[in-house]
PDB file of N, CA and C in Angstrom:
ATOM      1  N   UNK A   1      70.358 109.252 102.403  1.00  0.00           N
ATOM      2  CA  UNK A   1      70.161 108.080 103.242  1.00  0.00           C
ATOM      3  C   UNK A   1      70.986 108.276 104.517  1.00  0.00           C
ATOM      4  N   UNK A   2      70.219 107.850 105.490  1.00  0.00           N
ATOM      5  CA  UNK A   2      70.870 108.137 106.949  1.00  0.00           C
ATOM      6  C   UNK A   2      72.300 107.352 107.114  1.00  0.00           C
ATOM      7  N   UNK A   3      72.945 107.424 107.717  1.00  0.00           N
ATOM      8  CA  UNK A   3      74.744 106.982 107.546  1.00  0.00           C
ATOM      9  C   UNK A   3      74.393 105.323 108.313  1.00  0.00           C
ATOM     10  N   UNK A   4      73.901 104.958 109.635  1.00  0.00           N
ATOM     11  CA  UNK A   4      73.442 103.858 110.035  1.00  0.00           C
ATOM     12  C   UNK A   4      73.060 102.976 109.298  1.00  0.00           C
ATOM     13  N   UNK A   5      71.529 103.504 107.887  1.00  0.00           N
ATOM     14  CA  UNK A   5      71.586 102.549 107.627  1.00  0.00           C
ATOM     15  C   UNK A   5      72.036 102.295 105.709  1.00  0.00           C
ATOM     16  N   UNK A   6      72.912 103.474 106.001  1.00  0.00           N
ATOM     17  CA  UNK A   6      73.862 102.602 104.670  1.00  0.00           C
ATOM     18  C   UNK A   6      74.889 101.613 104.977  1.00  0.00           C
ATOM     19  N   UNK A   7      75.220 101.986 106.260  1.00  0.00           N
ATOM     20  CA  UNK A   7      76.471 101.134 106.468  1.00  0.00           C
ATOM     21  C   UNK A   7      75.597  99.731 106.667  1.00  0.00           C
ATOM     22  N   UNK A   8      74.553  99.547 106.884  1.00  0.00           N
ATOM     23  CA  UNK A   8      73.656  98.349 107.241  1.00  0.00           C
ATOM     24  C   UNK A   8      73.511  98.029 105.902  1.00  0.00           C
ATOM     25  N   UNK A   9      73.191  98.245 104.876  1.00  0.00           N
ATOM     26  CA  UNK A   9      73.099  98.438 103.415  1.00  0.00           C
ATOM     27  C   UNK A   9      74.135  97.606 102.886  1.00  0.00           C
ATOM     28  N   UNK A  10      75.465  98.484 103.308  1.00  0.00           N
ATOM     29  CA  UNK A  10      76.860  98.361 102.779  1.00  0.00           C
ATOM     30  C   UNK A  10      77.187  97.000 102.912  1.00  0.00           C
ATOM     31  N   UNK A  11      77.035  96.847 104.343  1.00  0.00           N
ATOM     32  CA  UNK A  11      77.416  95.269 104.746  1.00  0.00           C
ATOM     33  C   UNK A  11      76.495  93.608 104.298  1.00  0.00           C
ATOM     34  N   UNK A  12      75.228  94.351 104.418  1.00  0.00           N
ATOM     35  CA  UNK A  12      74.885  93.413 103.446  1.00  0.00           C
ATOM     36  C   UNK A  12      75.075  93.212 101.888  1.00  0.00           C
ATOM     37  N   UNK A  13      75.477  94.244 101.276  1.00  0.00           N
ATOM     38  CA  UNK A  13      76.000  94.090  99.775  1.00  0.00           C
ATOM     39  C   UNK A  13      77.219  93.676  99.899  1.00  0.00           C
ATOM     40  N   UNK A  14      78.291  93.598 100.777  1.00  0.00           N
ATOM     41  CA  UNK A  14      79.464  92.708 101.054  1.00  0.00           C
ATOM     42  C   UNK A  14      79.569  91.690 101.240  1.00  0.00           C
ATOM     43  N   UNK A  15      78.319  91.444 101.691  1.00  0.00           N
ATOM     44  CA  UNK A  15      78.045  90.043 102.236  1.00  0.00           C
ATOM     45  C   UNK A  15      77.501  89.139 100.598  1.00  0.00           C
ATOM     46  N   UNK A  16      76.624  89.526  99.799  1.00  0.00           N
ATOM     47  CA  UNK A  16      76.212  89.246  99.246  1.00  0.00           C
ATOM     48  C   UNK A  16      77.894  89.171  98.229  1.00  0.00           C
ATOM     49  N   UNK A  17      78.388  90.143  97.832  1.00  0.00           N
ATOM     50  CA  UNK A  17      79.852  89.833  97.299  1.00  0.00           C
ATOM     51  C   UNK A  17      80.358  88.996  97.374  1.00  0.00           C
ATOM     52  N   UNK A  18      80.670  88.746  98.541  1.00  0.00           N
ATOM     53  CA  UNK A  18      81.478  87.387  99.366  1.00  0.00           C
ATOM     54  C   UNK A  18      80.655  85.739  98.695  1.00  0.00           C
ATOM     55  N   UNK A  19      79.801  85.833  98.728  1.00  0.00           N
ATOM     56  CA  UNK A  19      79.253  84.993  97.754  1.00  0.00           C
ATOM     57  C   UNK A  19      79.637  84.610  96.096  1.00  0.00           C
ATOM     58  N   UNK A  20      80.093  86.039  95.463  1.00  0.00           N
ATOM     59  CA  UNK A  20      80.411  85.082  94.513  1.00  0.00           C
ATOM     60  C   UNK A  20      82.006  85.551  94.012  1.00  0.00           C
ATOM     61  N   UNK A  21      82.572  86.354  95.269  1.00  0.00           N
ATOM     62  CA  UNK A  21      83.944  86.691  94.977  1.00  0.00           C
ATOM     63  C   UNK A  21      84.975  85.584  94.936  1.00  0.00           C
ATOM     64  N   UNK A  22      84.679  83.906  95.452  1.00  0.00           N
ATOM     65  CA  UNK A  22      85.205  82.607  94.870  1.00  0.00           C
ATOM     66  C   UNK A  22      85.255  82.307  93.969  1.00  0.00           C
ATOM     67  N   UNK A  23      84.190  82.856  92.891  1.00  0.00           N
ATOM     68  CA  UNK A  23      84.518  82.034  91.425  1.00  0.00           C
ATOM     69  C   UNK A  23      84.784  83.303  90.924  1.00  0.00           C
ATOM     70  N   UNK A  24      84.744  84.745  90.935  1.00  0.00           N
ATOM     71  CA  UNK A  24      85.710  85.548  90.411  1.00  0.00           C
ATOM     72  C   UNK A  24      87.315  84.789  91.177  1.00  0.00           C
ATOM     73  N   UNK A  25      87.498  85.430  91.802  1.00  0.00           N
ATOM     74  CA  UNK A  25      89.059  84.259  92.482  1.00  0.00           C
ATOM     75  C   UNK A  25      89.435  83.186  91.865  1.00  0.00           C
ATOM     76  N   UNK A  26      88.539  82.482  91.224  1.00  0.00           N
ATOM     77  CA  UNK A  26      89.476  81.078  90.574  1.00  0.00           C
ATOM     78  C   UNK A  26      89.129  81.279  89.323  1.00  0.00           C
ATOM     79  N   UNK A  27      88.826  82.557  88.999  1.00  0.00           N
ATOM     80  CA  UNK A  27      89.691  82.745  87.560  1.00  0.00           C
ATOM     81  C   UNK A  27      90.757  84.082  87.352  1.00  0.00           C
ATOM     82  N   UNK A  28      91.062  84.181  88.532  1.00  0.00           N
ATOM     83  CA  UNK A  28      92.413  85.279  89.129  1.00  0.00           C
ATOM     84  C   UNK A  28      91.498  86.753  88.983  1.00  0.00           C
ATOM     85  N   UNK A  29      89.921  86.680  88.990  1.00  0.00           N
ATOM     86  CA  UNK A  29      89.911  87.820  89.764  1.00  0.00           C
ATOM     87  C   UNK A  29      89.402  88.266  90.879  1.00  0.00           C
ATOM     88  N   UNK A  30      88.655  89.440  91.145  1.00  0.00           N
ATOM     89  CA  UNK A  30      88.105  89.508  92.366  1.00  0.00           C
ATOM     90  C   UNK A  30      87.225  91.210  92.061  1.00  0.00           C
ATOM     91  N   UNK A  31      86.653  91.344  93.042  1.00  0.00           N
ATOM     92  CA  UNK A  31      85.467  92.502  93.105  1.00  0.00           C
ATOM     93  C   UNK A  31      85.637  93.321  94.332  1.00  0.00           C
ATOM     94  N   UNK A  32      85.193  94.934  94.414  1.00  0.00           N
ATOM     95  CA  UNK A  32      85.115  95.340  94.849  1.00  0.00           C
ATOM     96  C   UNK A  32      83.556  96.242  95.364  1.00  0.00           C
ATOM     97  N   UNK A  33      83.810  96.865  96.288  1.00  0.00           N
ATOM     98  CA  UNK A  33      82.697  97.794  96.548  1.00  0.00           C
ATOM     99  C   UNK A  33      82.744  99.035  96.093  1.00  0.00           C
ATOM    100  N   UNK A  34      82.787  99.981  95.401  1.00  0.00           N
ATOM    101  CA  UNK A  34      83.008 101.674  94.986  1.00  0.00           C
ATOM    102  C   UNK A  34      82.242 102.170  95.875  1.00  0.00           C
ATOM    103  N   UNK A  35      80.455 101.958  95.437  1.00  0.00           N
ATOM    104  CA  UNK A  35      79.539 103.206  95.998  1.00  0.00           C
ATOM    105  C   UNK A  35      78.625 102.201  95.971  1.00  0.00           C
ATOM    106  N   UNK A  36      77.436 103.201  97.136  1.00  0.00           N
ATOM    107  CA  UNK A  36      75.925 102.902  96.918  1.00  0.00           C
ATOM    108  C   UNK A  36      75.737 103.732  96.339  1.00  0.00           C
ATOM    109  N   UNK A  37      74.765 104.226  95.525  1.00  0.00           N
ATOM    110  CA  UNK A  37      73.857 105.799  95.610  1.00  0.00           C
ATOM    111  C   UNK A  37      72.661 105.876  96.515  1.00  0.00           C
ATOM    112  N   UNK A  38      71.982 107.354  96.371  1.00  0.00           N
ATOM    113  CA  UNK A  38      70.559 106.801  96.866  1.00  0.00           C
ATOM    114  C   UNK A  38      69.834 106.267  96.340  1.00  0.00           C
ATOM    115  N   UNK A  39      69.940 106.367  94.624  1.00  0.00           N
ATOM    116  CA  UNK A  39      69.278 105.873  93.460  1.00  0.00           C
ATOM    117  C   UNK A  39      69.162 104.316  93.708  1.00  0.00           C
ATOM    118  N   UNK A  40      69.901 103.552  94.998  1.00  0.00           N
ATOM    119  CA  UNK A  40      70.253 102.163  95.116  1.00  0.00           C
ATOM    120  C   UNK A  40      70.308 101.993  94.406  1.00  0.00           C
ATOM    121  N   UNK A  41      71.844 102.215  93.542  1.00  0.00           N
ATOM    122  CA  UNK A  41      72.345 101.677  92.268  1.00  0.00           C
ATOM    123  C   UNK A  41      73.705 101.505  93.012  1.00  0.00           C
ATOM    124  N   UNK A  42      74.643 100.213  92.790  1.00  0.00           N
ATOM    125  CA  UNK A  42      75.347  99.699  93.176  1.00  0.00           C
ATOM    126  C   UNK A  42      76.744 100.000  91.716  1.00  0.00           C
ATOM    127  N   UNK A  43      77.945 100.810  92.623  1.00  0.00           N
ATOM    128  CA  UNK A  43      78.972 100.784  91.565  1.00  0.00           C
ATOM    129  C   UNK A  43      80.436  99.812  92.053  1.00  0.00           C
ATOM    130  N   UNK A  44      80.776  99.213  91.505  1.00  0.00           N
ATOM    131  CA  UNK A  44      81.342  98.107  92.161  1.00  0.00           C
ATOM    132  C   UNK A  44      82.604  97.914  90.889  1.00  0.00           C
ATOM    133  N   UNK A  45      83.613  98.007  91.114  1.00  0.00           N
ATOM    134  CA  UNK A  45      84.877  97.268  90.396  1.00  0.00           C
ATOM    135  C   UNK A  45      85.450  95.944  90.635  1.00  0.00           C
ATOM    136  N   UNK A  46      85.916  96.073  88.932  1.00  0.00           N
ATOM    137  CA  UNK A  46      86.107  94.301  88.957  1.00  0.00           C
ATOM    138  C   UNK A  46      87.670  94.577  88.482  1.00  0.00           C
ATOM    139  N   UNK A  47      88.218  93.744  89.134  1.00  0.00           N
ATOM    140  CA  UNK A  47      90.042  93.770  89.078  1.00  0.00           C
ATOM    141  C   UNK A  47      90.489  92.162  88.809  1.00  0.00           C
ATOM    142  N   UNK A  48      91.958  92.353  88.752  1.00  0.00           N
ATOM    143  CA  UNK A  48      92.958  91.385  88.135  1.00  0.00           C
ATOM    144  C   UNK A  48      92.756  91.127  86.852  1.00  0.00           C
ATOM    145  N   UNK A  49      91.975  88.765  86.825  1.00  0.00           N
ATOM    146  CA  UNK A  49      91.722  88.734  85.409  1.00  0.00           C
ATOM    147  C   UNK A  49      90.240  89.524  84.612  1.00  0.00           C
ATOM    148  N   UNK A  50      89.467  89.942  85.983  1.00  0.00           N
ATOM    149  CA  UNK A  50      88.260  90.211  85.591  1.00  0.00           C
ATOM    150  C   UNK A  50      88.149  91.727  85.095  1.00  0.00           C
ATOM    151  N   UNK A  51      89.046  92.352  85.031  1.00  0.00           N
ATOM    152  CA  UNK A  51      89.404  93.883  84.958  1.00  0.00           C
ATOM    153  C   UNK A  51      89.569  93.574  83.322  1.00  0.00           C
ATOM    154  N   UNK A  52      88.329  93.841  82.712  1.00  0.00           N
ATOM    155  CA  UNK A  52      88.680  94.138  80.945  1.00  0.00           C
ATOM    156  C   UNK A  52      88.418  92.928  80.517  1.00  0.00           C
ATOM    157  N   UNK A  53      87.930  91.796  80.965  1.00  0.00           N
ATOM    158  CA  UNK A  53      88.032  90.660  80.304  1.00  0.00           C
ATOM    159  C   UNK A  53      86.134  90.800  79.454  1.00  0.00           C
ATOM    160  N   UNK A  54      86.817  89.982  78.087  1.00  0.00           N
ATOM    161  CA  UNK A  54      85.497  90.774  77.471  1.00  0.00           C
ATOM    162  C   UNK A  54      83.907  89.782  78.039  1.00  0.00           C
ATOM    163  N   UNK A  55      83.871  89.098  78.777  1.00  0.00           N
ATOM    164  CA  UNK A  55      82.979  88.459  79.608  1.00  0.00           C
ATOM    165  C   UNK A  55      82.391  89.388  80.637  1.00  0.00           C
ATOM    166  N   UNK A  56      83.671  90.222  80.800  1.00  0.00           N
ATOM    167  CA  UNK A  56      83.211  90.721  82.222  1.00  0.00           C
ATOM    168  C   UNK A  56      81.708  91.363  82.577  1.00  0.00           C
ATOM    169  N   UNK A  57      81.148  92.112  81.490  1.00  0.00           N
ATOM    170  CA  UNK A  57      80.119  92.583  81.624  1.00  0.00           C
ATOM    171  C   UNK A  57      78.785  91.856  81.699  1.00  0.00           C
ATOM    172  N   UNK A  58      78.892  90.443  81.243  1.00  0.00           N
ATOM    173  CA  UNK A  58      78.398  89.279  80.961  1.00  0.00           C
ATOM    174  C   UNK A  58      77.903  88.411  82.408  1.00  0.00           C
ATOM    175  N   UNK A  59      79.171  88.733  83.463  1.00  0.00           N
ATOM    176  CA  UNK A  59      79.584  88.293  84.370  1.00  0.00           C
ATOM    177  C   UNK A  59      79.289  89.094  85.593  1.00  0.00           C
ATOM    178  N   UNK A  60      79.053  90.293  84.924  1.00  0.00           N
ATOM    179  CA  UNK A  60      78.594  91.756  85.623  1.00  0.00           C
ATOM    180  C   UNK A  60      77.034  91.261  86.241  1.00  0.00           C
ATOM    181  N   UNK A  61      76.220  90.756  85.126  1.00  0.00           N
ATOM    182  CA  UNK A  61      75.160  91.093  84.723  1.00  0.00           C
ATOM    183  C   UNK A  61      73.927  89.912  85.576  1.00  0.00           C
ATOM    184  N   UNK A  62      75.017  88.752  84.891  1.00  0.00           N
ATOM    185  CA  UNK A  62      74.136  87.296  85.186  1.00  0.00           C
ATOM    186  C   UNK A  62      74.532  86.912  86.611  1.00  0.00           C
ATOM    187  N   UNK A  63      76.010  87.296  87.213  1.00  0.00           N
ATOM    188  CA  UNK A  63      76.125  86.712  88.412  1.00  0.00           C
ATOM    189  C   UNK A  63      76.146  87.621  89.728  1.00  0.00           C
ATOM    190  N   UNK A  64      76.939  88.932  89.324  1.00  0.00           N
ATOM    191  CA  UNK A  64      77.117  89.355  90.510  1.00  0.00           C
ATOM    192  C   UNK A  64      75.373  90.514  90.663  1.00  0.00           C
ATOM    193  N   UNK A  65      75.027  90.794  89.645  1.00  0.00           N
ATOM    194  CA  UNK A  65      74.055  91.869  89.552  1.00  0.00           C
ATOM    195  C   UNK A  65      72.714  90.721  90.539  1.00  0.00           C
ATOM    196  N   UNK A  66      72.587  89.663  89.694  1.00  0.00           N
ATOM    197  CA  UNK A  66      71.877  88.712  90.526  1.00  0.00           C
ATOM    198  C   UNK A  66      71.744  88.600  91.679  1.00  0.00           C
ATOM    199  N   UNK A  67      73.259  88.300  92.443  1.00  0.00           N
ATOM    200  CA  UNK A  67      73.788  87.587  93.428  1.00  0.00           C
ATOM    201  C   UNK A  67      73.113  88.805  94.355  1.00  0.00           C
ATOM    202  N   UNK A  68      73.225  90.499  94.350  1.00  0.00           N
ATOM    203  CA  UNK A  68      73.602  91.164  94.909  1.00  0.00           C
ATOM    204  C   UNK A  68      71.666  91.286  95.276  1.00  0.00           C
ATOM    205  N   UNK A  69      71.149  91.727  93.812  1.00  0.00           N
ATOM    206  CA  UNK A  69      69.431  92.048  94.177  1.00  0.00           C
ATOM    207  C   UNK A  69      68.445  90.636  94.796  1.00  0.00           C
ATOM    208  N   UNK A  70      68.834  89.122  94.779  1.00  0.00           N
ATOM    209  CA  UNK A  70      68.326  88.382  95.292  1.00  0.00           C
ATOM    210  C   UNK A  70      68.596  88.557  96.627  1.00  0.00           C
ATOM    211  N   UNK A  71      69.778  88.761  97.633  1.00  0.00           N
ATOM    212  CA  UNK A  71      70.012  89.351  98.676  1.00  0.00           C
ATOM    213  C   UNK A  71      69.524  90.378  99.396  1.00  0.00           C
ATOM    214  N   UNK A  72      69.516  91.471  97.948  1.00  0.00           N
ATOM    215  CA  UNK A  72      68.938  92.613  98.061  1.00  0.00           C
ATOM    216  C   UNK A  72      68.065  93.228  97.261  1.00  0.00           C
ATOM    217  N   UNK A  73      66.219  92.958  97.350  1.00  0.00           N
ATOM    218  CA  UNK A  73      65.554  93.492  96.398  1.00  0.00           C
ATOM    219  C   UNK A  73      65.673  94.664  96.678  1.00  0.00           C
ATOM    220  N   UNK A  74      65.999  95.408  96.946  1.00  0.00           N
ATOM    221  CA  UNK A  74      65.742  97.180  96.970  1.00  0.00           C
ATOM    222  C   UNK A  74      66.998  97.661  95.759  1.00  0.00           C
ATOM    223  N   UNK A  75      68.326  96.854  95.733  1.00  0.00           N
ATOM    224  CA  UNK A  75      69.104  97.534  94.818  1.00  0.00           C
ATOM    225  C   UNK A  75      68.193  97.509  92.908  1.00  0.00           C
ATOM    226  N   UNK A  76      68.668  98.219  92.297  1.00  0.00           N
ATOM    227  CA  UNK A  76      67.827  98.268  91.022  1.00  0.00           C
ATOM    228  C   UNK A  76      68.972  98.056  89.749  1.00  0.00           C
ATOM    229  N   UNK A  77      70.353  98.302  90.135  1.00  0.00           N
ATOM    230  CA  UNK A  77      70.932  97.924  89.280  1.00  0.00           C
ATOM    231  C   UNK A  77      72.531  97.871  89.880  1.00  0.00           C
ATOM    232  N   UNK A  78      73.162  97.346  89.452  1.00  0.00           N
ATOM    233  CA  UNK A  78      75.109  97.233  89.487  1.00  0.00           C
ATOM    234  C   UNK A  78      75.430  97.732  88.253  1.00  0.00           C
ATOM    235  N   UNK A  79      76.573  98.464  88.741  1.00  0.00           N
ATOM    236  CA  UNK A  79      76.999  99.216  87.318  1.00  0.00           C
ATOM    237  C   UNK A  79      78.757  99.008  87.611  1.00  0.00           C
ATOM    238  N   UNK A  80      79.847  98.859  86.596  1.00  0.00           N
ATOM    239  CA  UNK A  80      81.080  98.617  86.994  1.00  0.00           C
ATOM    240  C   UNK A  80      81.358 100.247  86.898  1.00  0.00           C
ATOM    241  N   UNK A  81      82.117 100.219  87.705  1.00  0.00           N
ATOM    242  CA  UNK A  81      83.215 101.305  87.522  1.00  0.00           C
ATOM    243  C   UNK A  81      85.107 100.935  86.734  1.00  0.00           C
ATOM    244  N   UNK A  82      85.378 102.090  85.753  1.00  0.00           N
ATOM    245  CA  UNK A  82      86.608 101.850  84.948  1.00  0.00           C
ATOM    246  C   UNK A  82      87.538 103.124  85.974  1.00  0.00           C
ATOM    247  N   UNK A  83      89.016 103.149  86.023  1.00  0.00           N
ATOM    248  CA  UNK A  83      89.545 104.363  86.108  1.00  0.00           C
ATOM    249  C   UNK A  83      89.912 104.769  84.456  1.00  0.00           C
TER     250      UNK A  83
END
């Protein structure tokens, strides 16, 4: 994918973040961006309380995976990243 328009990509999947990185936040956690692929598969980490909490994948799935492909039909899936 051409660098222009991932970063066009990028920013709208931030944008779409920013949407539901408030109610991660008021339960002490918050989200990140990792990667796009070209596969438009979205890898994204979840930190603080949301880092391991056994919801999280739950939370993965129904809100932010949502949040991100209603914004953006072209992505096909969110996947978390662990270190």
């Amino acid at each position: 994918m051409e660098t222009d328009k991932k970063n066009k990509l990028i920013d709208r999947i931030n944008g779409a973040l920013n949407h539901v990185r408030p109610y991660l936040q008021a339960d002490g956690g918050d989200i990140s961006l990792v990667e796009v692929t070209d596969e438009m598969i979205v890898k994204v980490k979840l930190t603080g309380a949301c880092h391991g909490c056994p919801f999280s994948m739950q939370t993965l799935k129904s809100g932010v995976e949502q949040a991100i492909v209603k914004e953006i039909p072209e992505i096909k899936e969110v996947q978390a990243v662990y270190d």
